[in-house]
N, C-alpha and C. Protein backbone atom coordinates (compact mmCIF):
# COMPACT_ATOMS: atom_id res chain seq x y z
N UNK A 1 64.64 -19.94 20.09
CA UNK A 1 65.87 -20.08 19.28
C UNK A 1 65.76 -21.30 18.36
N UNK A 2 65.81 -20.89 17.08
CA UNK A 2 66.02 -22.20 15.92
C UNK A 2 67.26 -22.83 16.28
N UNK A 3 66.98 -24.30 15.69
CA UNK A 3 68.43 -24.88 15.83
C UNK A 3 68.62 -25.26 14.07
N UNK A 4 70.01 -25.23 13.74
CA UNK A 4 70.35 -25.42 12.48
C UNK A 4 69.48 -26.18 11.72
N UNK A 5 68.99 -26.89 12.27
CA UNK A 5 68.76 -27.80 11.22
C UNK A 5 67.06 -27.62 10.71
N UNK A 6 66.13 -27.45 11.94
CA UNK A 6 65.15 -27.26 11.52
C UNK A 6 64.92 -25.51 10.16
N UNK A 7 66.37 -24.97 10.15
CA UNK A 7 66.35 -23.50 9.49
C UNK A 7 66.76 -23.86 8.61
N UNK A 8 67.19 -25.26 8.37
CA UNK A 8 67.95 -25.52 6.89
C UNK A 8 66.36 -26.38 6.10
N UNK A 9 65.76 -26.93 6.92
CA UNK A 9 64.60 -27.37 6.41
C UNK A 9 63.27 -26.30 6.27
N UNK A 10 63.67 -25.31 6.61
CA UNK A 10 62.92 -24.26 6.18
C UNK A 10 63.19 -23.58 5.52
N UNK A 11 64.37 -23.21 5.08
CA UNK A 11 64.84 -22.87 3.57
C UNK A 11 64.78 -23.36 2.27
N UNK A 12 64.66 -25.19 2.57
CA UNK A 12 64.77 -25.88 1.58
C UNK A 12 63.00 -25.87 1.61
N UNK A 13 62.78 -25.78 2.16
CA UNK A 13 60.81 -25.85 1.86
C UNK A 13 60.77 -24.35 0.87
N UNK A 14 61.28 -23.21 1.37
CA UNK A 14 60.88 -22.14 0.32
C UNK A 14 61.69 -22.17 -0.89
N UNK A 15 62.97 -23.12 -1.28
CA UNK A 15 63.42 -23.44 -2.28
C UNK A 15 62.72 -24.31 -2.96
N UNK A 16 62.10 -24.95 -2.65
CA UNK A 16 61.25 -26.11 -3.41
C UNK A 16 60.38 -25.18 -3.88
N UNK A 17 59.18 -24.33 -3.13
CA UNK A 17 58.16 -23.52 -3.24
C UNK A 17 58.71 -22.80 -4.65
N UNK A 18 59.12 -22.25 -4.48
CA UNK A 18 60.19 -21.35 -5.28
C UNK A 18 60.06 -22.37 -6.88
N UNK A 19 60.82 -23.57 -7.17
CA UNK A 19 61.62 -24.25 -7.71
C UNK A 19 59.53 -24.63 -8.64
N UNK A 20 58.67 -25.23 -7.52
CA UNK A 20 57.55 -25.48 -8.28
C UNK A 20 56.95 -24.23 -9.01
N UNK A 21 56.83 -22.98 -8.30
CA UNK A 21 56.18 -21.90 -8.79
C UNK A 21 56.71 -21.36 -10.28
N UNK A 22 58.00 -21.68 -10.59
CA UNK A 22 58.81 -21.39 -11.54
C UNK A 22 58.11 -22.41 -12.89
N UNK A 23 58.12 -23.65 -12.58
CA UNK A 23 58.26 -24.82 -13.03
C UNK A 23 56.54 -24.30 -13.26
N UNK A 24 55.53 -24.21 -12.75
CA UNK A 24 54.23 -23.84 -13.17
C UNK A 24 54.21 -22.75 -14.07
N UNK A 25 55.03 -21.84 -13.84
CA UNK A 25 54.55 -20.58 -15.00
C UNK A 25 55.14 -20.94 -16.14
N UNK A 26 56.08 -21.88 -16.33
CA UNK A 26 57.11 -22.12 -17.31
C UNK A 26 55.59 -23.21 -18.13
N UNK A 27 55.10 -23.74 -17.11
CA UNK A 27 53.89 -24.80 -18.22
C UNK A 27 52.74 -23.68 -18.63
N UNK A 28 52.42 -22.79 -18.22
CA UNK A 28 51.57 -22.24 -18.30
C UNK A 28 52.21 -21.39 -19.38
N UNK A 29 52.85 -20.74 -19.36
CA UNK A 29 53.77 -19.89 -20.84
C UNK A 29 53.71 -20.76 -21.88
N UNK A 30 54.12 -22.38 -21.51
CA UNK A 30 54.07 -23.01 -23.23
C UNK A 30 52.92 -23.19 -23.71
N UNK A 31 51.90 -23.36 -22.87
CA UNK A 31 50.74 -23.88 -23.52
C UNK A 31 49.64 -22.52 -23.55
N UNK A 32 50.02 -21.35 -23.41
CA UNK A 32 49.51 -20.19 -23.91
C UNK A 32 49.75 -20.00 -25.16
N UNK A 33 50.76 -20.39 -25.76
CA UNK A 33 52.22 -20.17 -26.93
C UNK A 33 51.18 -20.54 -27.96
């Protein structure tokens, strides 16, 4: 059984994941341009 908190720090790890992967294609689109 998770306890709250370690599930809130595992959400925020795939929000970050998320947040960089975005943030990489967004550099990679301008400098294709």
């Amino acid at each position: 059984m998770h306890d709250s908190l370690s599930v809130a720090k595992l959400i925020n790890g795939y929000i970050l994941k998320g947040n960089a992967l975005d943030m990489f294609r967004l550099s990679v689109k301008a400098t294709s341009e």
